[in-house]
C-alpha atoms as a PDB file:
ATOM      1  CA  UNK A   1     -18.194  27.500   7.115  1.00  0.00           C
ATOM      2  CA  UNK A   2     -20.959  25.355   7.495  1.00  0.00           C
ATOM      3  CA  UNK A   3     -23.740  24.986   5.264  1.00  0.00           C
ATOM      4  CA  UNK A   4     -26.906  23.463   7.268  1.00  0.00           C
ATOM      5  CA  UNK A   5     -29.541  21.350   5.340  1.00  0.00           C
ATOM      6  CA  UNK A   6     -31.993  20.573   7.874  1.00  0.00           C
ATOM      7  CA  UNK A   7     -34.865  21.601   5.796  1.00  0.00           C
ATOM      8  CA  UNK A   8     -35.789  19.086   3.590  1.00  0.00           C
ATOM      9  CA  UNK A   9     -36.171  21.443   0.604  1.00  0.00           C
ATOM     10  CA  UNK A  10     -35.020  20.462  -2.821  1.00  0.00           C
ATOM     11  CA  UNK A  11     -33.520  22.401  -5.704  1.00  0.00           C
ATOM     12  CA  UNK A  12     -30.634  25.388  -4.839  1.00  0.00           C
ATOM     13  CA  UNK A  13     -29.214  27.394  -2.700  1.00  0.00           C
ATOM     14  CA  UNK A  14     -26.502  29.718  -2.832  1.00  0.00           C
ATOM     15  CA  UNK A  15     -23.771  30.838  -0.139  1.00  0.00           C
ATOM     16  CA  UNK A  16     -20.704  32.935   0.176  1.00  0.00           C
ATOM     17  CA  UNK A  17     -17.857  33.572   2.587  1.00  0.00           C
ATOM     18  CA  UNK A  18     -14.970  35.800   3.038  1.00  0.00           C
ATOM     19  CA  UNK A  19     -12.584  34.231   5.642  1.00  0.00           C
ATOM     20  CA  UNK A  20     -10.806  36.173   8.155  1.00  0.00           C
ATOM     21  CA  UNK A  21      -7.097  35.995   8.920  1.00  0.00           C
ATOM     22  CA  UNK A  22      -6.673  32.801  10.920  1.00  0.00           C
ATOM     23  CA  UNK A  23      -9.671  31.158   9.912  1.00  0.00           C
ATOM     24  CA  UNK A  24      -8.323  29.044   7.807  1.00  0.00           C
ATOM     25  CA  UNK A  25      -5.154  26.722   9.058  1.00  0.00           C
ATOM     26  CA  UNK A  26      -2.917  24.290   6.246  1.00  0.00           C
ATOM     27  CA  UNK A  27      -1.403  21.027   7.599  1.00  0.00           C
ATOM     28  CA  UNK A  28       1.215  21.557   4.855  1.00  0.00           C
ATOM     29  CA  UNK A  29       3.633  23.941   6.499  1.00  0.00           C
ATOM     30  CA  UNK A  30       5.133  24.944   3.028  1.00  0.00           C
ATOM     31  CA  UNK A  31       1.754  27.156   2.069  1.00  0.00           C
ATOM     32  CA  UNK A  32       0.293  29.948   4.073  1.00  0.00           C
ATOM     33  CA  UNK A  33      -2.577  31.902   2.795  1.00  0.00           C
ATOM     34  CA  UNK A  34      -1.291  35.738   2.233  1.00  0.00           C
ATOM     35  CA  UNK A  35      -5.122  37.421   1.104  1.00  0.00           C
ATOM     36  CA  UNK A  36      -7.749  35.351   3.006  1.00  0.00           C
ATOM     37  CA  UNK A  37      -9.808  33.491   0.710  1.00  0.00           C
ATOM     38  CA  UNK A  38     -13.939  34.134  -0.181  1.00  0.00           C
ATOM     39  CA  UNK A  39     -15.733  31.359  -1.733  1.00  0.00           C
ATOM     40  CA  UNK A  40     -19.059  31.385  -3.537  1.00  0.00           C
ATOM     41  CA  UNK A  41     -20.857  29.336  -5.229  1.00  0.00           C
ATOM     42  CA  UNK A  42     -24.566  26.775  -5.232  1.00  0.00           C
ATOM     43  CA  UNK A  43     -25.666  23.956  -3.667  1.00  0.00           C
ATOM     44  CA  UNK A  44     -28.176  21.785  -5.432  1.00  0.00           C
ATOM     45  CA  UNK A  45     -30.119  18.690  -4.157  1.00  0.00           C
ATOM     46  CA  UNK A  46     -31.475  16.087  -5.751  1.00  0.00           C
ATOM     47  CA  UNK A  47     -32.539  13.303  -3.289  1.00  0.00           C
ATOM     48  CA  UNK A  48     -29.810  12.576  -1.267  1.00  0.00           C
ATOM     49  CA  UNK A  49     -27.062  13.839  -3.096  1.00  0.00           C
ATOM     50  CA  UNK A  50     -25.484  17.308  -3.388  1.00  0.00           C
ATOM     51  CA  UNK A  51     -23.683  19.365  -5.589  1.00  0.00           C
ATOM     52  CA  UNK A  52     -21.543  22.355  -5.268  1.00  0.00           C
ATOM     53  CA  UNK A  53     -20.759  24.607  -7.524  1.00  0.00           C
ATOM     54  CA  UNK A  54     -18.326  27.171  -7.294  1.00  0.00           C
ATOM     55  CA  UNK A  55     -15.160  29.863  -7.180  1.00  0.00           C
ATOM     56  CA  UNK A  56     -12.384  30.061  -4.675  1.00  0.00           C
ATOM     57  CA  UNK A  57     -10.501  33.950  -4.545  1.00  0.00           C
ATOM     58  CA  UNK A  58      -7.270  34.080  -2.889  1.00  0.00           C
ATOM     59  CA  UNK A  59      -3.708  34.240  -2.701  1.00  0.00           C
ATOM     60  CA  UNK A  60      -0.979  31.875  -0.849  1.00  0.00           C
ATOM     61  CA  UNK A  61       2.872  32.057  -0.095  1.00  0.00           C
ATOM     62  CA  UNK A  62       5.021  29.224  -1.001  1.00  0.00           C
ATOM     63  CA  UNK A  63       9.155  28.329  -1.002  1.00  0.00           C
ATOM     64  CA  UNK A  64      10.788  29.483  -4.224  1.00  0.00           C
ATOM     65  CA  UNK A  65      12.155  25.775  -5.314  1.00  0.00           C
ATOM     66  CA  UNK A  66      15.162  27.147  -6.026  1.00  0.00           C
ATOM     67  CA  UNK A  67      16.369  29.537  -3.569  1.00  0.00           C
ATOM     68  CA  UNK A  68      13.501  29.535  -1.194  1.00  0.00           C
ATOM     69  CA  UNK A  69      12.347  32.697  -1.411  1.00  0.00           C
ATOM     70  CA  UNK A  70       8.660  33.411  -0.674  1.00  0.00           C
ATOM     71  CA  UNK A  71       6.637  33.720  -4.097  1.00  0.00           C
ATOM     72  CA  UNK A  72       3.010  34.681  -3.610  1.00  0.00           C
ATOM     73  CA  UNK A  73       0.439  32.737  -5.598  1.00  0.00           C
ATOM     74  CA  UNK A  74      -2.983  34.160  -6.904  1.00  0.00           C
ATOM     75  CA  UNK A  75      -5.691  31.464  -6.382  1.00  0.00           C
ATOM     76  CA  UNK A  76      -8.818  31.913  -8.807  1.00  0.00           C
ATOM     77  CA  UNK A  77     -10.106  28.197  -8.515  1.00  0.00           C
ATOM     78  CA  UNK A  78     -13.856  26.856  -9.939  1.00  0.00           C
ATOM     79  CA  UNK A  79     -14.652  23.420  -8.704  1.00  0.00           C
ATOM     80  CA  UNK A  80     -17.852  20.950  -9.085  1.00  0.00           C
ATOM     81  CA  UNK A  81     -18.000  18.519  -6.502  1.00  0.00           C
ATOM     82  CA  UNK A  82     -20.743  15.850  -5.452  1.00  0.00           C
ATOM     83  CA  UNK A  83     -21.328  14.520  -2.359  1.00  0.00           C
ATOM     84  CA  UNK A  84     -23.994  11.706  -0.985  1.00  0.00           C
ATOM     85  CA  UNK A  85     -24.424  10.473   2.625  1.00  0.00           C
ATOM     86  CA  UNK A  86     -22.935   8.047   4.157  1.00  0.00           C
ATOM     87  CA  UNK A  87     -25.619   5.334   3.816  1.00  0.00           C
ATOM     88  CA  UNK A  88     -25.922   6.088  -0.040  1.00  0.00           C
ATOM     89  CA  UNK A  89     -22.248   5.929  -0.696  1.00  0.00           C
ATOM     90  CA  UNK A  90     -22.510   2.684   1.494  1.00  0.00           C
ATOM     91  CA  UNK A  91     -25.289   1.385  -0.261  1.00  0.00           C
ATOM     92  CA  UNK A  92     -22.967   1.866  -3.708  1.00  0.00           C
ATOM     93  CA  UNK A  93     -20.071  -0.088  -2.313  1.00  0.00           C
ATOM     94  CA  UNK A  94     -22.050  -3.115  -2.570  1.00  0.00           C
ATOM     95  CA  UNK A  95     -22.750  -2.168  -6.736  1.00  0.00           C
ATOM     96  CA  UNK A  96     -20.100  -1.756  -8.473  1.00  0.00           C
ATOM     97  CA  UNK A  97     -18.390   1.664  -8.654  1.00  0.00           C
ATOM     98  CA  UNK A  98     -18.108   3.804 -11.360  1.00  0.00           C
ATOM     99  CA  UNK A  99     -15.529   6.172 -12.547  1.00  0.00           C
ATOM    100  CA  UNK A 100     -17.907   8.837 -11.494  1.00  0.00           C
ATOM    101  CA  UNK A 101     -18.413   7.576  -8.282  1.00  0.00           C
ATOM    102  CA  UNK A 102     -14.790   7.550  -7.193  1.00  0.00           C
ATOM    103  CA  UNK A 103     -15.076  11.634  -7.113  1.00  0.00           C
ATOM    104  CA  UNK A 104     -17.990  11.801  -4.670  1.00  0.00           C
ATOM    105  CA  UNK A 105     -17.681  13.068  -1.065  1.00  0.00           C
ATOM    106  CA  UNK A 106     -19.707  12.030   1.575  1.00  0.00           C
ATOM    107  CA  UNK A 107     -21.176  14.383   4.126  1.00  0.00           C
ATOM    108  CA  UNK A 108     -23.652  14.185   6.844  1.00  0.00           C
ATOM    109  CA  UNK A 109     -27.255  14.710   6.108  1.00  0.00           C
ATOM    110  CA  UNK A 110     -27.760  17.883   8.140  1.00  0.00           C
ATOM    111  CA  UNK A 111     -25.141  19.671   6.647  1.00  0.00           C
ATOM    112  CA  UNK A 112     -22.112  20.638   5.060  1.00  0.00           C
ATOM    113  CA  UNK A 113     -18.476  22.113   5.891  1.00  0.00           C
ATOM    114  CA  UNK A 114     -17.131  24.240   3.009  1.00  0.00           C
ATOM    115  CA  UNK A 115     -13.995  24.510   5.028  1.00  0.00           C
ATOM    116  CA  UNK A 116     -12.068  21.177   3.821  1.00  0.00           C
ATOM    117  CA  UNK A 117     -13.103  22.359   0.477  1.00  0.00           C
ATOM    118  CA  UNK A 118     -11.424  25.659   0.140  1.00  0.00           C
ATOM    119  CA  UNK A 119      -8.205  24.716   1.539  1.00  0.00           C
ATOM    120  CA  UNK A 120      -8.349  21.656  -0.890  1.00  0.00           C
ATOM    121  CA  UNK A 121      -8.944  24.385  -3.984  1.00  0.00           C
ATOM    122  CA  UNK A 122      -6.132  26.415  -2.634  1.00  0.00           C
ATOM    123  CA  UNK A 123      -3.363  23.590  -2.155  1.00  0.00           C
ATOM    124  CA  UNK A 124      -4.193  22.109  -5.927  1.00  0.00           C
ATOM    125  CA  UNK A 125      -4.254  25.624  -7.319  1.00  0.00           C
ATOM    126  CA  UNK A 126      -0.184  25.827  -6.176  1.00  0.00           C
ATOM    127  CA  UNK A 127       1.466  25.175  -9.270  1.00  0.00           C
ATOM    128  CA  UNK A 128       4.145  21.404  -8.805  1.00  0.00           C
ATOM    129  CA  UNK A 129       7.089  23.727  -9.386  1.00  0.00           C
ATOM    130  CA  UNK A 130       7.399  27.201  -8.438  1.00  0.00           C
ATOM    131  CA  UNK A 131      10.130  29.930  -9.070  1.00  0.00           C
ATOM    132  CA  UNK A 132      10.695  33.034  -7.830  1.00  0.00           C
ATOM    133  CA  UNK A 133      11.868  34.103 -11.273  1.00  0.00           C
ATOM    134  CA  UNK A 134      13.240  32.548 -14.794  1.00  0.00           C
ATOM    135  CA  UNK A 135      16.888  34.382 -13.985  1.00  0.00           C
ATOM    136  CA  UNK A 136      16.756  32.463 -10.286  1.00  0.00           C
ATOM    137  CA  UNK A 137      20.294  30.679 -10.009  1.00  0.00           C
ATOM    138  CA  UNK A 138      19.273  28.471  -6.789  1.00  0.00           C
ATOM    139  CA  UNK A 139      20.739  28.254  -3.475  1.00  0.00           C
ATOM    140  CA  UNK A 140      24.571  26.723  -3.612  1.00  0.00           C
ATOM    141  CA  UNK A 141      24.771  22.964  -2.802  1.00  0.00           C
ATOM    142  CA  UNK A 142      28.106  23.448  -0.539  1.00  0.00           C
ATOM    143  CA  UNK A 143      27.959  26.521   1.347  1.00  0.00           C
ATOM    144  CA  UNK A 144      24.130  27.113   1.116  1.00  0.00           C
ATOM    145  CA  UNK A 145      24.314  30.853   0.240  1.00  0.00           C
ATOM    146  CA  UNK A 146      21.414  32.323  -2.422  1.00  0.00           C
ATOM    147  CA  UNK A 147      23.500  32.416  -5.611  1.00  0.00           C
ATOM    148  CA  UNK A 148      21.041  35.598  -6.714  1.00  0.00           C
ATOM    149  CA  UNK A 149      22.888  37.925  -3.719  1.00  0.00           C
ATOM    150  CA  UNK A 150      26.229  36.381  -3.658  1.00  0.00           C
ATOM    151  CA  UNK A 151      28.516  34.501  -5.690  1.00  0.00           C
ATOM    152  CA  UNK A 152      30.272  32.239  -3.910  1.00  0.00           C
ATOM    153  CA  UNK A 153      33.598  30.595  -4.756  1.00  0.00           C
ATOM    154  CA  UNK A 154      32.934  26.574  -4.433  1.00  0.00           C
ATOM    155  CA  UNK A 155      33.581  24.283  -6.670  1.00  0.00           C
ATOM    156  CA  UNK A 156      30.441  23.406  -8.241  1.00  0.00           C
ATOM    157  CA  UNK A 157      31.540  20.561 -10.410  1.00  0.00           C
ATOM    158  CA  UNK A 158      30.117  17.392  -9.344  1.00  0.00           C
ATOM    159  CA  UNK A 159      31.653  14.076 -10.448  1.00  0.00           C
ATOM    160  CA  UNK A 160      29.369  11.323 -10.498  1.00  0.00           C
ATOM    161  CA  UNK A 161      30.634   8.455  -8.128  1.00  0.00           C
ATOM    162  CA  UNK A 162      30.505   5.167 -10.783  1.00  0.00           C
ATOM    163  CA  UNK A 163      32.987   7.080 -13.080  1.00  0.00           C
ATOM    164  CA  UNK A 164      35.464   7.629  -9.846  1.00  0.00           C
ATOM    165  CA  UNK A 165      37.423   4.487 -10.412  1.00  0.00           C
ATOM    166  CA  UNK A 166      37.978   5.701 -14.589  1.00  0.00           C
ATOM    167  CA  UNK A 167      39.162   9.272 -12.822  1.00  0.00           C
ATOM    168  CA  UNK A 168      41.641   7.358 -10.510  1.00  0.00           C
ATOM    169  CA  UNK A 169      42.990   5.337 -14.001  1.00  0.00           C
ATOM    170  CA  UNK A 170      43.534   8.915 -15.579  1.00  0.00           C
ATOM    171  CA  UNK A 171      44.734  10.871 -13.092  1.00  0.00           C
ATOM    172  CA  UNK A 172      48.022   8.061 -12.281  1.00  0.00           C
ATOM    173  CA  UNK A 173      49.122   7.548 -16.285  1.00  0.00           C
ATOM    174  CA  UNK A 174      49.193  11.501 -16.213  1.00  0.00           C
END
């Protein structure tokens, strides 16, 4: 979604979207958007900066990270985000940059894509760690089977390596 800013008018401006299935494509392979997403939000400008204001609706699929099971994940993201054009953020470069400065976009001066914007909200709305459940019991680190259908019978006691030698020392004055 593009957002076009050829008139010079100042102040705000609002938009909304509701993405279609396929409109929207993730680099990450590890996420895929289950309930297309709909943004809203405002655009001011001042000058030659912008900011957007907004709300991301959605919901995305990613790997249970301990048996791999899809988990769905409901997205209900607000962000505030500023952007300037190239030349201004340019022009700053040569100043010294502020802590506030190191969270500005840049966009072109006849408009802006959304686009980038919503699949950013999405992928930092996904949680670091994600489980299909509390009770999950993981995939098995031998035979690879989901411990939550089957139980399987390897051993699952793992000897760390340094303390090998001290096992060898045991196991011959027994």
């Amino acid at each position: 979604m593009r957002i076009e800013l050829a008139t010079p008018e100042q102040g705000k401006r609002s938009f909304a979207h509701k993405y279609l299935a396929g409109e929207l494509v993730f680099e990450d392979d590890r996420v895929s958007i289950v309930e297309p997403p709909a943004v809203s939000g405002e655009v001011r400008q001042k000058g030659q900066r912008l900011r957007v204001t907004g709300i991301v609706l959605g919901s995305v699929q990613v790997e249970c990270d301990r048996c791999l099971k899809p988990v769905g994940v409901a997205v209900d993201s607000q962000f505030d985000v500023e952007y300037v054009t190239t030349e201004d953020y340019q022009a700053q470069q040569a100043l010294e940059l502020t802590e506030a400065d190191l969270n500005l976009s840049i966009f072109d001066s006849e408009g802006l894509e959304i686009d980038e914007l919503v699949k950013e909200e999405l992928l930092l709305a996904v949680p670091d760690h994600v489980i299909c459940g509390e009770a999950c019991k993981g995939m098995c680190a031998i035979c690879g089977v989901d411990k939550n259908s089957i139980d399987c019978e390897c051993e699952t006691r793992e000897v760390d390596p340094r303390w090998s030698g001290l096992k060898q020392l045991v196991n011959r004055k027994s």
